[in-house]
C-alpha atoms as a PDB file:
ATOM      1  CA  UNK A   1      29.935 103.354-107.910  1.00  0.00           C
ATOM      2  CA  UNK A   2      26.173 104.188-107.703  1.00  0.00           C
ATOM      3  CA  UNK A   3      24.441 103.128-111.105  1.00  0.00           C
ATOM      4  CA  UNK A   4      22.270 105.530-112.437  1.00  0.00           C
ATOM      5  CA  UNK A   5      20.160 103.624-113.719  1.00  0.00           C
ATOM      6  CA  UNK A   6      19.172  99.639-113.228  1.00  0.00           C
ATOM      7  CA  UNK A   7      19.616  97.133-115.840  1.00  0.00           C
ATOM      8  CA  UNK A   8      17.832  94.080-114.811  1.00  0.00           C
ATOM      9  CA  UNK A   9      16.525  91.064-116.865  1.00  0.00           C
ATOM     10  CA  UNK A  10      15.142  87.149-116.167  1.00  0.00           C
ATOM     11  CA  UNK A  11      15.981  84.201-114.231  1.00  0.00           C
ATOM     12  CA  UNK A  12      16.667  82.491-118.464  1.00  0.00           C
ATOM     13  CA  UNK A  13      19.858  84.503-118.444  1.00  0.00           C
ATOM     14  CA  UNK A  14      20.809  80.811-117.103  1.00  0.00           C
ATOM     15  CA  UNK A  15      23.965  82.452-115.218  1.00  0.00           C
ATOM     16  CA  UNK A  16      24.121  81.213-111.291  1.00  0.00           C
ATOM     17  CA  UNK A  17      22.096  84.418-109.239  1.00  0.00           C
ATOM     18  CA  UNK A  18      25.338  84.668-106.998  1.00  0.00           C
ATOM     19  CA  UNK A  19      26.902  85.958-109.999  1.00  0.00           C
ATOM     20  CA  UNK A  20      23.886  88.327-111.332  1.00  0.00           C
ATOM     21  CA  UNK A  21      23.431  89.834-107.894  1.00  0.00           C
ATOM     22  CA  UNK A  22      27.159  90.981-107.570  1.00  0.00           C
ATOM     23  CA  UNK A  23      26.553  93.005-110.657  1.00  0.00           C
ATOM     24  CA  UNK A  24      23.955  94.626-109.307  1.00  0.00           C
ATOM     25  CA  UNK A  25      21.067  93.552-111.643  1.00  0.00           C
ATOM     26  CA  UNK A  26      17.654  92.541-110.491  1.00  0.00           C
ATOM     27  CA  UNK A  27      16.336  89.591-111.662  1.00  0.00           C
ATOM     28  CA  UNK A  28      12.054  88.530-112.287  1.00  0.00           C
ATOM     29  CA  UNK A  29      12.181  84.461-112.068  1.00  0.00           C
ATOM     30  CA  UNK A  30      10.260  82.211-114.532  1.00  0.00           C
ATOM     31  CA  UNK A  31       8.426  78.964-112.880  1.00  0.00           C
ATOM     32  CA  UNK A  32       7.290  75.712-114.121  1.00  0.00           C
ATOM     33  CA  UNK A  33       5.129  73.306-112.761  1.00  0.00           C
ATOM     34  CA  UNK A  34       5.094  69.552-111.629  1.00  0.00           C
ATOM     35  CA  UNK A  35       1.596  68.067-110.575  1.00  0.00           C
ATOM     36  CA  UNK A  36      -0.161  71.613-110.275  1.00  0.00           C
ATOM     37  CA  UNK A  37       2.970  72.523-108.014  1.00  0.00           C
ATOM     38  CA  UNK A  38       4.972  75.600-109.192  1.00  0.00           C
ATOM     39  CA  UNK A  39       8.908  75.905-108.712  1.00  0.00           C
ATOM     40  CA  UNK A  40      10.926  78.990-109.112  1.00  0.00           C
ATOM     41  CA  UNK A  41      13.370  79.148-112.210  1.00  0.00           C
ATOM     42  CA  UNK A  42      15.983  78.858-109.080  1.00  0.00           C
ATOM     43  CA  UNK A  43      19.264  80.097-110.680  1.00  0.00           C
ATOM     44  CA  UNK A  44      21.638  77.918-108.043  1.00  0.00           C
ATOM     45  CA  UNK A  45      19.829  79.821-104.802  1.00  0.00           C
ATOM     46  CA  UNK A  46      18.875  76.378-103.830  1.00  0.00           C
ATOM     47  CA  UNK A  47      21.599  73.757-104.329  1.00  0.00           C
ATOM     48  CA  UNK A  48      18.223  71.111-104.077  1.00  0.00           C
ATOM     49  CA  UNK A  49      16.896  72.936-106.676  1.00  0.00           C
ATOM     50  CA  UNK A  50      18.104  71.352-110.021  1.00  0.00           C
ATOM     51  CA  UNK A  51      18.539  67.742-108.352  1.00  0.00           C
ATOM     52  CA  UNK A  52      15.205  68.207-107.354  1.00  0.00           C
ATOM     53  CA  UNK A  53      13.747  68.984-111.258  1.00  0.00           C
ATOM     54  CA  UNK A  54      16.098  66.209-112.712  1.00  0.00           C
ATOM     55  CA  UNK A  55      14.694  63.747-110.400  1.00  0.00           C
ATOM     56  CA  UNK A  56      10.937  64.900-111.628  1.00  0.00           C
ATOM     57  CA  UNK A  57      12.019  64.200-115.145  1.00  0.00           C
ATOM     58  CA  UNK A  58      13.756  60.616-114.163  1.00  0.00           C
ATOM     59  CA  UNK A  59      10.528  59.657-112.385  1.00  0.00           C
ATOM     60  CA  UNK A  60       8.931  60.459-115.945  1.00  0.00           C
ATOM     61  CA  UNK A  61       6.669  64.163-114.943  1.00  0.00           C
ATOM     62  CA  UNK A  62       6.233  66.578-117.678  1.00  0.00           C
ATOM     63  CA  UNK A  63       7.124  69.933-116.249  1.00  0.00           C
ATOM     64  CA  UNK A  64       5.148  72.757-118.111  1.00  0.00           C
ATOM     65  CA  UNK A  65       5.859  76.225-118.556  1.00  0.00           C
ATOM     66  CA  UNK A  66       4.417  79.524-119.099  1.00  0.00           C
ATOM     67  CA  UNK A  67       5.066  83.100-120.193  1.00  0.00           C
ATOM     68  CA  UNK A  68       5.609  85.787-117.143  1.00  0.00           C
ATOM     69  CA  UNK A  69       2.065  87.747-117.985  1.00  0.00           C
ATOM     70  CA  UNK A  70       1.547  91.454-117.406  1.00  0.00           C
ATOM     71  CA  UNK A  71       0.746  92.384-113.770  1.00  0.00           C
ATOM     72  CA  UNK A  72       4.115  90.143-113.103  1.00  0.00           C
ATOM     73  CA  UNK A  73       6.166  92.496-115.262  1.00  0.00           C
ATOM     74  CA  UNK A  74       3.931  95.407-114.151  1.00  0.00           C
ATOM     75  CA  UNK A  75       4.974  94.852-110.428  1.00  0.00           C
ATOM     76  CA  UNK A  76       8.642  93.744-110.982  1.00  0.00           C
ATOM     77  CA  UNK A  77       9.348  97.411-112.924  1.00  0.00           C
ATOM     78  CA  UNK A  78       7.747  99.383-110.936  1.00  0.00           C
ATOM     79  CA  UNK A  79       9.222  98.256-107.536  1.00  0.00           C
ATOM     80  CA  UNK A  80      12.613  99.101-109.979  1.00  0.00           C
ATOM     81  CA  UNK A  81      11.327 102.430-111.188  1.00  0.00           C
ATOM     82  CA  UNK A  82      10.958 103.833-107.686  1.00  0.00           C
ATOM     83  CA  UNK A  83      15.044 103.356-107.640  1.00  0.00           C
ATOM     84  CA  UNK A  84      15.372 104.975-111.196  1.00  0.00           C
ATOM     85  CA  UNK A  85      15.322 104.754-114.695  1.00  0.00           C
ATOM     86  CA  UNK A  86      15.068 101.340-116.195  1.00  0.00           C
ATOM     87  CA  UNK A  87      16.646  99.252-118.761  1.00  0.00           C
ATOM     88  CA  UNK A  88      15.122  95.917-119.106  1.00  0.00           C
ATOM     89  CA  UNK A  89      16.718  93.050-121.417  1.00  0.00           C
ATOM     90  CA  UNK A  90      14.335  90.021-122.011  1.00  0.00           C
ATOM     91  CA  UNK A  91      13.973  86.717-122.671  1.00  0.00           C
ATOM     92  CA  UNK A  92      13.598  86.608-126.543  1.00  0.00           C
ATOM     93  CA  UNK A  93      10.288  86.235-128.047  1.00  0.00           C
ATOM     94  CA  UNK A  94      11.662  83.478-130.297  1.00  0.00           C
ATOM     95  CA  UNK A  95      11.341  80.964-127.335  1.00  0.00           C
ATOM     96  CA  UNK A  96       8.359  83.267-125.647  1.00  0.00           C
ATOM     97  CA  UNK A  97       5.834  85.805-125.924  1.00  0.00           C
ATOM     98  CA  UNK A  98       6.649  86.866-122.879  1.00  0.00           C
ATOM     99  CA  UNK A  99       8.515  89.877-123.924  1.00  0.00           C
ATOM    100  CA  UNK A 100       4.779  91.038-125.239  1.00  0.00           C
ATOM    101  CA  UNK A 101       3.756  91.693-121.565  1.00  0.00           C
ATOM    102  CA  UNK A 102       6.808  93.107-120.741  1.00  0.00           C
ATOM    103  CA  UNK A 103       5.932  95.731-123.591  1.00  0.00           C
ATOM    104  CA  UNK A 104       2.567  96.582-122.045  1.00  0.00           C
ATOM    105  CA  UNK A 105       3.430  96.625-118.595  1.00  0.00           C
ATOM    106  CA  UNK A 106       6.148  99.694-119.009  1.00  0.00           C
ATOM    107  CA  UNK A 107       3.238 101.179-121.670  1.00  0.00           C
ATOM    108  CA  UNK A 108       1.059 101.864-118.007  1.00  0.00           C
ATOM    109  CA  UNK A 109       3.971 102.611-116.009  1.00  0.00           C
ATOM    110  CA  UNK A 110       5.348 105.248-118.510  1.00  0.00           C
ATOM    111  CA  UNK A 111       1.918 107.080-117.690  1.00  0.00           C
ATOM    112  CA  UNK A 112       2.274 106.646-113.681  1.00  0.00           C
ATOM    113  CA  UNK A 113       6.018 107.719-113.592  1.00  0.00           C
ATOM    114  CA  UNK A 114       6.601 110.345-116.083  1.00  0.00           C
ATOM    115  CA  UNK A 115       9.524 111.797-114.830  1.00  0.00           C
ATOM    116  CA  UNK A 116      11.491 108.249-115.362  1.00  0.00           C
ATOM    117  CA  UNK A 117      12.777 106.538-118.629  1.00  0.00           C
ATOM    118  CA  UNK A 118      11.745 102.548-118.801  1.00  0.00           C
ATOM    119  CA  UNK A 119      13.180 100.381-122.197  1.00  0.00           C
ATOM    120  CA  UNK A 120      12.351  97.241-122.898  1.00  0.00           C
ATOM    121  CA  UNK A 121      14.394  94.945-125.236  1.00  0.00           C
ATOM    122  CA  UNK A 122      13.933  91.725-126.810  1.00  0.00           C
ATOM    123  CA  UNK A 123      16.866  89.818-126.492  1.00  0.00           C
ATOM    124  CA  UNK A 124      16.442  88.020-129.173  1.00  0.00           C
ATOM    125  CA  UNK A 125      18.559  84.808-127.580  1.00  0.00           C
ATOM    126  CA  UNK A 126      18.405  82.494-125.197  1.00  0.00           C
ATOM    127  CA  UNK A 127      19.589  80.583-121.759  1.00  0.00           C
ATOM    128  CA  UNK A 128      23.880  81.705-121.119  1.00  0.00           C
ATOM    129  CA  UNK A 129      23.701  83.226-124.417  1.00  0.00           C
ATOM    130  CA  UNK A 130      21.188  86.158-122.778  1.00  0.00           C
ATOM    131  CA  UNK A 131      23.201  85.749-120.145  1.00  0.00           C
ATOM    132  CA  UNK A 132      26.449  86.869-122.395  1.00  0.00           C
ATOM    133  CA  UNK A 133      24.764  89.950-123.787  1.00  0.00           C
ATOM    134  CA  UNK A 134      23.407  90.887-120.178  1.00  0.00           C
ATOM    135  CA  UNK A 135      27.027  90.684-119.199  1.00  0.00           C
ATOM    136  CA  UNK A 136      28.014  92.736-122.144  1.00  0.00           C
ATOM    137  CA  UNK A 137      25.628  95.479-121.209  1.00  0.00           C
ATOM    138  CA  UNK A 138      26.488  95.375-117.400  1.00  0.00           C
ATOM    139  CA  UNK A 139      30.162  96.037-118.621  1.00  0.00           C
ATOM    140  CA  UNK A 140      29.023  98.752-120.680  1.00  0.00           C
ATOM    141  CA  UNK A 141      27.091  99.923-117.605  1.00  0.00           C
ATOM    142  CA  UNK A 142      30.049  99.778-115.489  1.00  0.00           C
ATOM    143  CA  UNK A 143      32.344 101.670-118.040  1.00  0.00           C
ATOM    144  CA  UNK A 144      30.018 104.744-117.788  1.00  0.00           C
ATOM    145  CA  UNK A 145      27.658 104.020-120.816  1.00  0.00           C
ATOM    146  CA  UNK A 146      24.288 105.461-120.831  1.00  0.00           C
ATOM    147  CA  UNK A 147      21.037 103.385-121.357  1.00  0.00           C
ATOM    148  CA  UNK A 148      20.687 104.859-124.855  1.00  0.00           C
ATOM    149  CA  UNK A 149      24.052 103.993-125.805  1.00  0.00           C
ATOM    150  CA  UNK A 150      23.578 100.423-123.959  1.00  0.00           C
ATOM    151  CA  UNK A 151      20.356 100.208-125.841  1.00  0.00           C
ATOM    152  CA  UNK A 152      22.131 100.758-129.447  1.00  0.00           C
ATOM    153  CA  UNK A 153      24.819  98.384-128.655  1.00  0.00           C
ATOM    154  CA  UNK A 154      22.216  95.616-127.467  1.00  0.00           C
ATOM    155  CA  UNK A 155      20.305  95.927-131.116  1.00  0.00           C
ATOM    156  CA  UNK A 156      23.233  95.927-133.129  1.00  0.00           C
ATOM    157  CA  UNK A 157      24.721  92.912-131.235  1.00  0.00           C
ATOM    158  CA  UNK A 158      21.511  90.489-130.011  1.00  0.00           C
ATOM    159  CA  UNK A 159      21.521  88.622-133.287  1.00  0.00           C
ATOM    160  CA  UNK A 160      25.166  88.393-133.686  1.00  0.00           C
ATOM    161  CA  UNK A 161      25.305  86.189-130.218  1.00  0.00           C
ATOM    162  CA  UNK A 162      25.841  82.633-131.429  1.00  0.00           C
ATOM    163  CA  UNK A 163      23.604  80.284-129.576  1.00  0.00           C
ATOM    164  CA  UNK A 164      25.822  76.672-131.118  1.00  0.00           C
ATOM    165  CA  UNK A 165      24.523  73.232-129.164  1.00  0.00           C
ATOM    166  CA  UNK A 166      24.016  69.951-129.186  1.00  0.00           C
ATOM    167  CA  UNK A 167      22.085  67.009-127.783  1.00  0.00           C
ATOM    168  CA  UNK A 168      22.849  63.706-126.344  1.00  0.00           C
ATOM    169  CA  UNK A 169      19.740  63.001-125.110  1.00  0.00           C
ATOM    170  CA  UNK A 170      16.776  63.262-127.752  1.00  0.00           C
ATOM    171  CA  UNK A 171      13.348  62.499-125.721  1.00  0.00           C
ATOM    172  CA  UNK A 172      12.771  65.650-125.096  1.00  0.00           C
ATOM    173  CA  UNK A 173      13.502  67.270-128.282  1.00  0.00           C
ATOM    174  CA  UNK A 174      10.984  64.355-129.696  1.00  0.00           C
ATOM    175  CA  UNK A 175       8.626  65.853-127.385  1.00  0.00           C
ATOM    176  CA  UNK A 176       9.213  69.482-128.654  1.00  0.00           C
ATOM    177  CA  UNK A 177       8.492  68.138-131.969  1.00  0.00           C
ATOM    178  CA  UNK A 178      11.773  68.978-133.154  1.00  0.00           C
ATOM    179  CA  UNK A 179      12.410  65.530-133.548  1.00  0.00           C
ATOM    180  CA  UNK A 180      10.528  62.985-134.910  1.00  0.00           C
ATOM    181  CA  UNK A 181       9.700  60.100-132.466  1.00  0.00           C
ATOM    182  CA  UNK A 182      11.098  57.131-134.632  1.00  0.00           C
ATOM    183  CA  UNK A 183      14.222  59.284-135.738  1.00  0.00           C
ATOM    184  CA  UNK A 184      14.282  60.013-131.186  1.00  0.00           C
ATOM    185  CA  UNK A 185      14.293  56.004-130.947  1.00  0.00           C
ATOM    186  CA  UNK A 186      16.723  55.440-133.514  1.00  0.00           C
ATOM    187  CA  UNK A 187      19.033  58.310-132.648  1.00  0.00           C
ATOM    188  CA  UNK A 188      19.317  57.500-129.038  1.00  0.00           C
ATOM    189  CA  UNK A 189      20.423  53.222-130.413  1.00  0.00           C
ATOM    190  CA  UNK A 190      22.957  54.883-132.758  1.00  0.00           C
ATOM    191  CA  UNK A 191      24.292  57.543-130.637  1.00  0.00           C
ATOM    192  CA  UNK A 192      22.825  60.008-132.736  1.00  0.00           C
ATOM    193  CA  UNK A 193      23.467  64.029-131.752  1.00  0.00           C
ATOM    194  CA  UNK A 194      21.478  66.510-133.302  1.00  0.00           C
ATOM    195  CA  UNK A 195      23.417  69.990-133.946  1.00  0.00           C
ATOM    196  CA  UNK A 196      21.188  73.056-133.593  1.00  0.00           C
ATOM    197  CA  UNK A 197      21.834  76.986-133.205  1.00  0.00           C
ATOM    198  CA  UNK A 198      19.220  79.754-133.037  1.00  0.00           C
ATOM    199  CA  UNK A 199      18.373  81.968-136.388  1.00  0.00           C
ATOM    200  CA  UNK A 200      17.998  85.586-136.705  1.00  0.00           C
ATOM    201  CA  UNK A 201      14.937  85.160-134.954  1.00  0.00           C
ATOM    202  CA  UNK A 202      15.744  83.574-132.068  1.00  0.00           C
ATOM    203  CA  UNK A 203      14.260  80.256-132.470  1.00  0.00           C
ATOM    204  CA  UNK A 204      15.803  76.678-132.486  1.00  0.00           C
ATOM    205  CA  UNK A 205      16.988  75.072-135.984  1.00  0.00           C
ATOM    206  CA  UNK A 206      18.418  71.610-135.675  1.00  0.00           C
ATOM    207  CA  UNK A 207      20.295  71.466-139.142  1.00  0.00           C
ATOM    208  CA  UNK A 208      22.817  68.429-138.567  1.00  0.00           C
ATOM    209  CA  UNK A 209      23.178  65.382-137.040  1.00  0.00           C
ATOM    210  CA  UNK A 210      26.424  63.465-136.145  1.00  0.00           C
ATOM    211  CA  UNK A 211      27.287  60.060-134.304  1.00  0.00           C
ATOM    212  CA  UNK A 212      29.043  60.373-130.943  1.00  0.00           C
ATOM    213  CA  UNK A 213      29.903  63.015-128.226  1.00  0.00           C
ATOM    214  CA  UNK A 214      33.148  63.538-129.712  1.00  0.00           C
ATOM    215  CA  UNK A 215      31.860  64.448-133.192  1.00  0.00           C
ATOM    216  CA  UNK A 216      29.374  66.765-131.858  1.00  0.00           C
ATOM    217  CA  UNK A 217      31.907  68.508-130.006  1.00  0.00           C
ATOM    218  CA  UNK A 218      34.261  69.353-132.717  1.00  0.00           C
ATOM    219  CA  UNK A 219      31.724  69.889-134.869  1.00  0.00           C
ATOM    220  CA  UNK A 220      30.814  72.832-132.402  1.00  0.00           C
ATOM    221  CA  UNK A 221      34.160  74.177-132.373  1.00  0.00           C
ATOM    222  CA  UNK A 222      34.469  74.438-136.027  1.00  0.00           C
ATOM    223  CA  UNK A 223      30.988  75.959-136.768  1.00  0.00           C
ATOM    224  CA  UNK A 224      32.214  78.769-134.026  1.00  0.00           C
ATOM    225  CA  UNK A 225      35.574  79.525-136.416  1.00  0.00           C
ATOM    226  CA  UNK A 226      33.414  79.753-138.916  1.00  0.00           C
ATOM    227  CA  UNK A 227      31.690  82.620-137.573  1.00  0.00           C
ATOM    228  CA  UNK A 228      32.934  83.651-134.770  1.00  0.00           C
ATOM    229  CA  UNK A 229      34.398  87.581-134.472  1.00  0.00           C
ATOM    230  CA  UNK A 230      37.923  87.007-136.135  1.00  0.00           C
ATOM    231  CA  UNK A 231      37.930  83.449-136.072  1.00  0.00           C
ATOM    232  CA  UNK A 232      40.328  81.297-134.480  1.00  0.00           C
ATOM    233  CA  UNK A 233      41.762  84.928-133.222  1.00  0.00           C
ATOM    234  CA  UNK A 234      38.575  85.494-131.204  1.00  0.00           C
ATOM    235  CA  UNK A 235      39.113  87.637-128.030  1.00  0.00           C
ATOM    236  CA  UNK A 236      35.579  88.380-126.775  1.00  0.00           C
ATOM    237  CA  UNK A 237      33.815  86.361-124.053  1.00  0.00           C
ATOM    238  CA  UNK A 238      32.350  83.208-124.277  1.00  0.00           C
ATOM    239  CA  UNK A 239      29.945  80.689-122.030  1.00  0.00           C
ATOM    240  CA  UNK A 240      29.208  77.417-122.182  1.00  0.00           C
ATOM    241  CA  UNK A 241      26.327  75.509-120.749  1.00  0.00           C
ATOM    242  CA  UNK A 242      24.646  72.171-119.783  1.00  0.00           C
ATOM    243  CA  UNK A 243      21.802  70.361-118.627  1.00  0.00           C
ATOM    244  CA  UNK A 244      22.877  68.168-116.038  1.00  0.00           C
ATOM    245  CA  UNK A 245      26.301  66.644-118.091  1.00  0.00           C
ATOM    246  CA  UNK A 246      28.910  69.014-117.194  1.00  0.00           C
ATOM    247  CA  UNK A 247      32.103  66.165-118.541  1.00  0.00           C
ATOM    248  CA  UNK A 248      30.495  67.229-122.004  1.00  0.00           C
ATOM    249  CA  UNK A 249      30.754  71.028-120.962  1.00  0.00           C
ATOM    250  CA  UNK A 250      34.038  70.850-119.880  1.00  0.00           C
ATOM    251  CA  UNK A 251      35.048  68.575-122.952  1.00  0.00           C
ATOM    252  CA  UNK A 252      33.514  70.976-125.114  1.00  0.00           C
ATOM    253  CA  UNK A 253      35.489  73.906-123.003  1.00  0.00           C
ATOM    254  CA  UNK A 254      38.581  72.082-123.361  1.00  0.00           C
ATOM    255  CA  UNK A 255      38.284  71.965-127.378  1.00  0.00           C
ATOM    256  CA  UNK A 256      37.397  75.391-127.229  1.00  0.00           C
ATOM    257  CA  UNK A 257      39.917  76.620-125.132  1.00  0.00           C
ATOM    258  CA  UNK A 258      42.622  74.846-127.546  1.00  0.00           C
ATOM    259  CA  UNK A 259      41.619  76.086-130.913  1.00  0.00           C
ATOM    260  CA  UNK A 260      40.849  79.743-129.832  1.00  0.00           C
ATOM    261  CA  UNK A 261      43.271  81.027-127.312  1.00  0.00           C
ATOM    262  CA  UNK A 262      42.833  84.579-127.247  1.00  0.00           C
ATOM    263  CA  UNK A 263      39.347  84.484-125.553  1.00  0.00           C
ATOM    264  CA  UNK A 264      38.476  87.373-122.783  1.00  0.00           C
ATOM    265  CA  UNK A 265      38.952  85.585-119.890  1.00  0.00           C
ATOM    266  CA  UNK A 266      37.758  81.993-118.177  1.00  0.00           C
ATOM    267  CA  UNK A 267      35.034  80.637-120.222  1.00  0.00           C
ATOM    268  CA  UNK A 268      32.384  80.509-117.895  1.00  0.00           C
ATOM    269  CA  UNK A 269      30.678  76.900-118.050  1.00  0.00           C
ATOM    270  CA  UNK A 270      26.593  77.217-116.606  1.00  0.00           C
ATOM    271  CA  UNK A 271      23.913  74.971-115.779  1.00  0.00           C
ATOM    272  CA  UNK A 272      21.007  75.014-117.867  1.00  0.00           C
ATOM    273  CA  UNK A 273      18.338  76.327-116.054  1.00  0.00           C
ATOM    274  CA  UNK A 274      14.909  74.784-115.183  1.00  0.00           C
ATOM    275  CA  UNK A 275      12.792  76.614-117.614  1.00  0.00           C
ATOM    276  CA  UNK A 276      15.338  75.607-120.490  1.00  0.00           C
ATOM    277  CA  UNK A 277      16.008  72.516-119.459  1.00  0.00           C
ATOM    278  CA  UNK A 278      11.801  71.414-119.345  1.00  0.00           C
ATOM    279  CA  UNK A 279      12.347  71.678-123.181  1.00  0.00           C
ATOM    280  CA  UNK A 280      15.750  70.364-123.920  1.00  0.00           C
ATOM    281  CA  UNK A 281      15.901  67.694-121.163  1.00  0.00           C
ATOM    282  CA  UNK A 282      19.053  66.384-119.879  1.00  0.00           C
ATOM    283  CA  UNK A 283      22.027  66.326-122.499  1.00  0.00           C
ATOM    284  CA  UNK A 284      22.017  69.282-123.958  1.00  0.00           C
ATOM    285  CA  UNK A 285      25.379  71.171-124.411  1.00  0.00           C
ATOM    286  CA  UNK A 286      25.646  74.949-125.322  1.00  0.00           C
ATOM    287  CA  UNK A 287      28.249  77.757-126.557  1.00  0.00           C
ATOM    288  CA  UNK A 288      27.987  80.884-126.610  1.00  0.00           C
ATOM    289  CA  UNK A 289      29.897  83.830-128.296  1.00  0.00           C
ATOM    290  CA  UNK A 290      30.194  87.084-130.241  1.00  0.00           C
ATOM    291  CA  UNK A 291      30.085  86.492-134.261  1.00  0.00           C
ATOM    292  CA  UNK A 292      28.843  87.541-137.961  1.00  0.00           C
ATOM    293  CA  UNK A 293      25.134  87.691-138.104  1.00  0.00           C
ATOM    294  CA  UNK A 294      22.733  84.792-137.236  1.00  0.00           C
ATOM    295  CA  UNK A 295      21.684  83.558-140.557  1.00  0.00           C
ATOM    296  CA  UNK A 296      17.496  82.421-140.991  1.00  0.00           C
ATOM    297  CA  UNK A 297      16.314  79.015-140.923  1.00  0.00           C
ATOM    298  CA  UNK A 298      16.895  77.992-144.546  1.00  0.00           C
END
């Protein structure tokens, strides 16, 4: 069926393109940068691709980052608008400003193309968990909603997407400054994992620690009964993810599985993508799903 519109959003949807393209929604990739070189936010196009940026961060670079700035945006939508009317879902401003560009660029283009409708929307969330509302609204899409009914549902529902994840690996959350370096040091003797979700804002909170893999992981489980949409009854979707440590992944999909059996479908487990991962590092586990309201950082 023809859409009538195109939803489309950015390569931090952390879903594998394959999958993004056969719905039908065009993507604008994030880069990051190694030694002045820039890579493309790859999304499993290249199977090189993530070996390539874990061996960067073995060797001991820094990859940096950046927002996507205006004429990016600007060029991206309007090579989209020429097909239709637009409905853009971003990367949430809680983990960029990005989304502020995005806002200016369809400000100029709603002058040049009068005669189509562009929304922008700040997601609010971040890596598979943008990912799992972009797949919510492409469902929506598919069932015959219209953009202002996708656009309602999206408001009402971007802060109730549970971002829930854990670290094994705390270098590179010492480097964000989320963790101290001697508590980094001490953690990584002790087998330390830090237990983090995003607030109603959409930016990181670590708020717990426990010791060992296994304590992390049903630790996760049990935070998601405790807020997940009808508990251990749960029936919508749900996506894991990882940063290059998919045993925890499936481990973690494995408890989840067990304690709440009426979820839509496969969970889909993800790879943490490159513009992610340049913050969390390697060891970073992630679940995503449909729940009460994402509470502020206390």
């Amino acid at each position: 069926m023809e859409n009538r519109f195109i939803l489309s959003c950015e390569s931090t949807v952390d879903l594998p393109y394959s999958y993004v393209e056969s719905r039908g929604i065009p993507v604008l990739f994030y880069s990051y940068s190694v030694d002045g070189k820039a890579y493309d936010d790859d999304m499993g196009r290249d199977p090189d691709a993530l070996p390539r940026f874990y061996s960067f961060l073995e060797a001991g670079a820094l990859p940096s980052t950046s927002q996507i700035n205006k004429f990016k945006y600007y060029d991206f939508f309007k090579e989209q608008l020429l097909r239709g009317d637009l409905l853009h879902i971003a990367f949430g401003s809680g983990m960029t400003p990005s989304v502020v560009n995005a806002f200016a660029a369809a400000d100029e283009l709603r002058a040049e193309f009068p005669e189509r409708k562009i929304t922008v929307i700040d997601s609010l969330c971040s890596s598979s968990g943008y990912g799992l509302l972009v797949d919510y609204a492409a469902d929506m899409r598919d069932n015959g909603a219209t953009p202002e009914e996708i656009e309602k549902w999206v408001l009402e529902h971007r802060k109730r997407v549970h971002h829930q994840f854990y670290s094994t690996d705390l270098k590179f959350f010492k480097r964000s400054g989320r963790v101290s370096g001697a508590a980094a040091t001490i953690g990584t003797i002790l087998g330390i994992c830090p237990i983090m979700r995003l607030d109603d804002r959409g930016r990181i909170i670590a708020y717990d620690k426990v010791r060992g893999r296994k304590n992390a992981v049903a630790r996760t489980v049990d935070t998601m009964e405790a807020h997940a949409e009808g508990g251990r009854d749960y029936s919508g979707k749900c996506f894991i993810c990882h940063s290059n440590c998919l045993p925890d992944a499936e481990a973690t999909r494995d408890a989840v599985k067990e304690r709440f059996p009426k979820i839509d479908g496969e969970i889909r487990i993800c790879d943490i993508g490159t513009i992610i991962a340049s913050h969390s590092g390697p060891g970073t586990v992630a679940v995503f799903f449909i729940g009460d309201e994402r509470a502020p950082e206390k």
